[in-house]
Structures are given as C-alpha cells and as structure tokens.
C-alpha atoms as a PDB file:
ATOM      1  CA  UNK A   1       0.000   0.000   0.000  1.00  0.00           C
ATOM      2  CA  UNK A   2       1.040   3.395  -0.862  1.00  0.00           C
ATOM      3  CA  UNK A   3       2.078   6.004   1.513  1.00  0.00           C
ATOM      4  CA  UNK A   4      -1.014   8.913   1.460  1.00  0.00           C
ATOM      5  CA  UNK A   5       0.053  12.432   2.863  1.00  0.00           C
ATOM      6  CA  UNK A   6      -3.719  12.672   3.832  1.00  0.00           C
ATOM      7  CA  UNK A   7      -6.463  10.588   4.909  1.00  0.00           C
ATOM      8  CA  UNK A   8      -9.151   9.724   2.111  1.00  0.00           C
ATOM      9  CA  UNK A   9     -12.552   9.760   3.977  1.00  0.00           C
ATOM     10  CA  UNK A  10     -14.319   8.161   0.862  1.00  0.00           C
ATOM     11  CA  UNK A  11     -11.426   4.958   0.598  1.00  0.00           C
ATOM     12  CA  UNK A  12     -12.083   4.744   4.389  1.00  0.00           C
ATOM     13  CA  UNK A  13     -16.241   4.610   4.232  1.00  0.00           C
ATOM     14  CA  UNK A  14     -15.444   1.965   1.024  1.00  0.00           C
ATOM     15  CA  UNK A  15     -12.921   0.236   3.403  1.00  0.00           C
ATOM     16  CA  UNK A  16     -15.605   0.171   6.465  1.00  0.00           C
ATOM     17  CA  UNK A  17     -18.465  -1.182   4.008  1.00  0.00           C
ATOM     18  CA  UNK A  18     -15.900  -3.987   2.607  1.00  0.00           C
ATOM     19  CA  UNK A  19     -15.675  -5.160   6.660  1.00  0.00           C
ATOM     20  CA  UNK A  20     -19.116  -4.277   7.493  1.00  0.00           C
ATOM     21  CA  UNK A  21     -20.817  -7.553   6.747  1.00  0.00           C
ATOM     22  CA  UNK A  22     -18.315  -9.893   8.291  1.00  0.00           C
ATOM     23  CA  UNK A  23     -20.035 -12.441   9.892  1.00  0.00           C
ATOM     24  CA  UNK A  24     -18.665 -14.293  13.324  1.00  0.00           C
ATOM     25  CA  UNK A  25     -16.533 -13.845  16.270  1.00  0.00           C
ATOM     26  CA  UNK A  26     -12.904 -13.071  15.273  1.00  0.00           C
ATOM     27  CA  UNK A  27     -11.928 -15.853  17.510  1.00  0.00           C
ATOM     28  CA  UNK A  28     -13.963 -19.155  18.757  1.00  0.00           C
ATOM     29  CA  UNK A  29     -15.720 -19.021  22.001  1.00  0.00           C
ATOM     30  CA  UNK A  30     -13.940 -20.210  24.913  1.00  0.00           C
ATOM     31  CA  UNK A  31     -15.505 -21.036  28.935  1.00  0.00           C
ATOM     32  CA  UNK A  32     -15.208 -18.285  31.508  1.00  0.00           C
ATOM     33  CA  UNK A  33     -12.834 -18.477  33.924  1.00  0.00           C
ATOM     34  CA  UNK A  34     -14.401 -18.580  37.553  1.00  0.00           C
ATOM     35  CA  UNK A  35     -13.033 -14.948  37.832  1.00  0.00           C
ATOM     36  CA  UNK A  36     -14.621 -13.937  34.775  1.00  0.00           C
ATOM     37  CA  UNK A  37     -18.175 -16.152  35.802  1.00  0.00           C
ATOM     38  CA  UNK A  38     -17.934 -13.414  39.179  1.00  0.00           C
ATOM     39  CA  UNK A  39     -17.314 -10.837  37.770  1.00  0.00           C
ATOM     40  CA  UNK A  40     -20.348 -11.350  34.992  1.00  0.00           C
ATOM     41  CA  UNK A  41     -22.372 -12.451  37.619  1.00  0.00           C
ATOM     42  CA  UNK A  42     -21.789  -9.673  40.177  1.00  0.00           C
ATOM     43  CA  UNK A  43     -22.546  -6.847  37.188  1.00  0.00           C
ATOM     44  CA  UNK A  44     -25.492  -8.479  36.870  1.00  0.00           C
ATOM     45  CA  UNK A  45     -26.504  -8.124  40.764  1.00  0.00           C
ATOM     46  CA  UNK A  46     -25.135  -4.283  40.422  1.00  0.00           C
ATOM     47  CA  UNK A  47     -27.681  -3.959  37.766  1.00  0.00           C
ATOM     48  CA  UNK A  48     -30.570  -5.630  39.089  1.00  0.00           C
ATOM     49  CA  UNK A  49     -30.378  -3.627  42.306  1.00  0.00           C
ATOM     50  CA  UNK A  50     -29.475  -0.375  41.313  1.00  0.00           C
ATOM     51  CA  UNK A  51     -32.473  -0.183  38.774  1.00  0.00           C
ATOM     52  CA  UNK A  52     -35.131   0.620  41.268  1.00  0.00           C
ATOM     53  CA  UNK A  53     -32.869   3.779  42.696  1.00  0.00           C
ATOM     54  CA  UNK A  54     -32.307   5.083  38.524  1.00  0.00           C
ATOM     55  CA  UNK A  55     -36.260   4.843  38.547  1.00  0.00           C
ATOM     56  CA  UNK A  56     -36.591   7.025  41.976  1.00  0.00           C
ATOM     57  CA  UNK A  57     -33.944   9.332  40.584  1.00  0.00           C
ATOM     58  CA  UNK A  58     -35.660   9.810  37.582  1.00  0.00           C
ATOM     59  CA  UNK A  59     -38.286  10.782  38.698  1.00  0.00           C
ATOM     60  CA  UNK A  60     -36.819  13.228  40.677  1.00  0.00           C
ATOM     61  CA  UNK A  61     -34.193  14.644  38.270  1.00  0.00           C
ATOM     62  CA  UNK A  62     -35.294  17.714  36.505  1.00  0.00           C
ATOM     63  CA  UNK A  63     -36.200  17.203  32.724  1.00  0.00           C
ATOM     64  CA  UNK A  64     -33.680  18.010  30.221  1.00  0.00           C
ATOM     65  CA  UNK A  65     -33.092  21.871  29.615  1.00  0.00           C
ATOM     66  CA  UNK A  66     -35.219  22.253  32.990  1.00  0.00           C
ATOM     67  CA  UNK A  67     -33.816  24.498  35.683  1.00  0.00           C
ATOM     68  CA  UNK A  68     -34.809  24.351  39.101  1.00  0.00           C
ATOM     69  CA  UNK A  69     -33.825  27.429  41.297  1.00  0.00           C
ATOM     70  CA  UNK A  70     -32.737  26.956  44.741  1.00  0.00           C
ATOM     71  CA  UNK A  71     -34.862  27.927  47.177  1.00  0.00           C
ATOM     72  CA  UNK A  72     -32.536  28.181  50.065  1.00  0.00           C
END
C-alpha cells in the first residue's frame, strides 16, 4: 500500500463497508474463567439492584433543559 500524505474519507467509508458484513466472532468461544463467571455475575446483581434507585432518581431529576432554582 502506498504512503497517502492525507487521509481519504471516501477509501475509508469503502474500506468500512468492505468489513461491514463480516459475519462471526474473530476468535472461537472459549468457557469463563471462575473470575470472569464473578465478575459477569456480580454486574449483573449491580444492575438488578441499582435499577429501582435510577427509577426514583428519575423521577426526581429535573427534565432536560429544565432548571430548578434553589430555594434556600
């Protein structure tokens, strides 16, 4: 391949399609290790109990572009 003094952003969309539609891991599948089994399962605990506080503090937060004056 050629040296380029500058980037082509059309010959890097062209490149990006070419890959786009591989199909497959780049590697086969292998077991968790036990760390990585904790570690997956203990996100998912994070997540599961942390999703009731997100719903309290959205509720609470102000909408988007909203701003709430202290009243202090």
């Amino acid at each position: 391949m050629a040296h380029r003094l500058r980037p082509s952003r059309e010959r890097a969309l062209r490149q990006i399609e070419r890959h786009a539609f591989e199909v497959g891991p780049a590697f086969p599948a292998s077991r968790l290790t036990s760390v990585e089994q904790q570690l997956l399962d203990g996100t998912a605990t994070v997540v599961t109990d942390i999703e009731p506080v997100a719903t309290i503090l959205h509720q609470v937060a102000p909408a988007a572009g909203e701003y709430r004056l202290s009243t202090r």
